[in-house]
C-alpha atoms as a PDB file:
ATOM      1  CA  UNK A   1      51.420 -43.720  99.671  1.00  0.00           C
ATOM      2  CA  UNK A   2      53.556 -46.662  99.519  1.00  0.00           C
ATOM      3  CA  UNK A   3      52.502 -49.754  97.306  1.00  0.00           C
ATOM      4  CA  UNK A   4      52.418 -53.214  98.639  1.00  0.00           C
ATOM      5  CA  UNK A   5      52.209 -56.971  97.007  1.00  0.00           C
ATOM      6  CA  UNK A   6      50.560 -59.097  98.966  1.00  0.00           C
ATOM      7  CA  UNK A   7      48.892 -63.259  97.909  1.00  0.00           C
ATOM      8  CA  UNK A   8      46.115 -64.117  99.464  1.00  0.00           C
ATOM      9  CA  UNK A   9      44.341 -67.149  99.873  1.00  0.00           C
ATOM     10  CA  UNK A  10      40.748 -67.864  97.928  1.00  0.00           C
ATOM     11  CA  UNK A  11      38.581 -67.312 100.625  1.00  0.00           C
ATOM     12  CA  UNK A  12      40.105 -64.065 101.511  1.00  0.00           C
ATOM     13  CA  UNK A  13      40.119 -63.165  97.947  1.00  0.00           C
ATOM     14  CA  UNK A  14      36.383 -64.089  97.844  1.00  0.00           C
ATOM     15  CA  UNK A  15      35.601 -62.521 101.401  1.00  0.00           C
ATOM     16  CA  UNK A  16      36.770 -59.212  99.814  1.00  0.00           C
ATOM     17  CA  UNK A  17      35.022 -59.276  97.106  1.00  0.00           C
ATOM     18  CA  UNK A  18      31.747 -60.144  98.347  1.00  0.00           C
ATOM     19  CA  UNK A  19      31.899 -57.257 100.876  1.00  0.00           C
ATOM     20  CA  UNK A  20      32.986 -54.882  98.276  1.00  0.00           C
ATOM     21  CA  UNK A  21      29.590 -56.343  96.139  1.00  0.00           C
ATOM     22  CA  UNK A  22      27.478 -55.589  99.316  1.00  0.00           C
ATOM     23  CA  UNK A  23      28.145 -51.911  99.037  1.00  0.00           C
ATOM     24  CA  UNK A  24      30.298 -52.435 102.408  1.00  0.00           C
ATOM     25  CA  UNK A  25      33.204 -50.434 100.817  1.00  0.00           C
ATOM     26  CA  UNK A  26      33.271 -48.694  97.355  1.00  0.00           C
ATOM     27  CA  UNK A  27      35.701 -50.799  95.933  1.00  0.00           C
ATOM     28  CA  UNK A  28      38.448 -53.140  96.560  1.00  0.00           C
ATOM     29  CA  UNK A  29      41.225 -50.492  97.483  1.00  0.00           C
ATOM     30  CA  UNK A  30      39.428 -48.764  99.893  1.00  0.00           C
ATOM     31  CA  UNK A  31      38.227 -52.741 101.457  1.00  0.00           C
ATOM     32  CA  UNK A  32      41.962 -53.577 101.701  1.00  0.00           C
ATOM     33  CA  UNK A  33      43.109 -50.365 103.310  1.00  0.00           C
ATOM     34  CA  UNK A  34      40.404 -50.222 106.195  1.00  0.00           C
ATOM     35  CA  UNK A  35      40.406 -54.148 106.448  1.00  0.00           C
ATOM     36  CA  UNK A  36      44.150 -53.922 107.244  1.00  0.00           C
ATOM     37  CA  UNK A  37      43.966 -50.920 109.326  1.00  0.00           C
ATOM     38  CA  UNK A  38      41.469 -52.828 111.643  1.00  0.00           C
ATOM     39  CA  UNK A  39      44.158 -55.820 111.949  1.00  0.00           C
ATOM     40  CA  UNK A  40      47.037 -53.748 112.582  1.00  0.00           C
ATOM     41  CA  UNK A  41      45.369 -51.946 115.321  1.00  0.00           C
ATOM     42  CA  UNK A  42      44.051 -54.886 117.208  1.00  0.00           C
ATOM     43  CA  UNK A  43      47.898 -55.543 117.821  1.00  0.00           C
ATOM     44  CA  UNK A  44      48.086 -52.180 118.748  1.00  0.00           C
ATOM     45  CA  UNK A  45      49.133 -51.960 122.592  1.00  0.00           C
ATOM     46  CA  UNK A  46      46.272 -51.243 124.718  1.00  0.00           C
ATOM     47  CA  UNK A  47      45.645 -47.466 126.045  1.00  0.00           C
ATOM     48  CA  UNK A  48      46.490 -48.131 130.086  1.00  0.00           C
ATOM     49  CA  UNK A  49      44.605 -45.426 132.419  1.00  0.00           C
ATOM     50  CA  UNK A  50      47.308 -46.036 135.067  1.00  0.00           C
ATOM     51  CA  UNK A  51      49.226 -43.479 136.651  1.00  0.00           C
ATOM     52  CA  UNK A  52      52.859 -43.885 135.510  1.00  0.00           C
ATOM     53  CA  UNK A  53      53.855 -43.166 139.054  1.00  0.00           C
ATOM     54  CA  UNK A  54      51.970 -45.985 140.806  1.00  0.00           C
ATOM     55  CA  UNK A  55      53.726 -48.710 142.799  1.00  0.00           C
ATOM     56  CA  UNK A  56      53.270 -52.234 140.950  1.00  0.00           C
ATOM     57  CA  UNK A  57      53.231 -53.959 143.768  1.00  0.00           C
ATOM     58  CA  UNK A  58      50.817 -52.036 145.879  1.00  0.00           C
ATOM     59  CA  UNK A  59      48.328 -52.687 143.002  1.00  0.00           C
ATOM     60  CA  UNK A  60      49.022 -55.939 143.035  1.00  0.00           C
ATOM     61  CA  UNK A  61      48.361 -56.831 146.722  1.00  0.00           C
ATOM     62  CA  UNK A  62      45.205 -54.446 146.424  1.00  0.00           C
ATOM     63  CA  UNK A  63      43.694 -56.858 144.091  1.00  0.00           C
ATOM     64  CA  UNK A  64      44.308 -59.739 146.086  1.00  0.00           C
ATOM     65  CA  UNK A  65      41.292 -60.805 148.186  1.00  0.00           C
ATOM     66  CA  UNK A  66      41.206 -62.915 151.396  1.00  0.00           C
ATOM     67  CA  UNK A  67      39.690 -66.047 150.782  1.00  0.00           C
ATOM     68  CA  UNK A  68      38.542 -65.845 154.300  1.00  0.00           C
ATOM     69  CA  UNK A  69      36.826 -62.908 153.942  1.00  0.00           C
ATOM     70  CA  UNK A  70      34.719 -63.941 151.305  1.00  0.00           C
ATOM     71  CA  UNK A  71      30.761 -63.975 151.398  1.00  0.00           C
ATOM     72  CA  UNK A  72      29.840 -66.059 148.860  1.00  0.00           C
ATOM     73  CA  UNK A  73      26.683 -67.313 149.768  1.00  0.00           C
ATOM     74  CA  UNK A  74      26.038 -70.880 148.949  1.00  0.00           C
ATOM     75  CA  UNK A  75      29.700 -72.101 148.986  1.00  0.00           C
ATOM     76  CA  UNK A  76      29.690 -75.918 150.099  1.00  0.00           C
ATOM     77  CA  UNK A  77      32.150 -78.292 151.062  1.00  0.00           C
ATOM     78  CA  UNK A  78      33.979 -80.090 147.598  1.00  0.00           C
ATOM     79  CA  UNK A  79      36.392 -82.673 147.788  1.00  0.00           C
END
């Protein structure tokens, strides 16, 4: 497993400590490694459920909706 270096500011420092004190992780290793492994992988790109295959535009102008055709109940005039 590769070793990294890494400063940190106070608060961090203190964060990590006081979660490893909680019994949140078993010690500080194992704190860093999942702490960072939750931070990488909110950058990760998000899983799309899109067919590769469909048209860009056609979804676009599906999504679209008519203002005119709108039911909204309550709408008044705003100026």
């Amino acid at each position: 497993m590769p070793e990294v270096e890494v400063s940190l500011p106070d608060r961090i420092d203190s964060e990590i400590a006081r979660l490893v004190d909680q019994g949140e992780f078993l010690n500080r290793e194992q704190a860093v490694e999942e702490l960072l492994s939750m931070g990488v992988s909110a950058y990760a790109p998000a899983e799309t459920t899109d067919e590769p295959d469909e048209d860009l535009f056609t979804q676009m102008t599906d999504d679209q909706q008519d203002p005119a055709a709108r039911t909204d109940e309550g709408d008044d005039y705003a100026f």
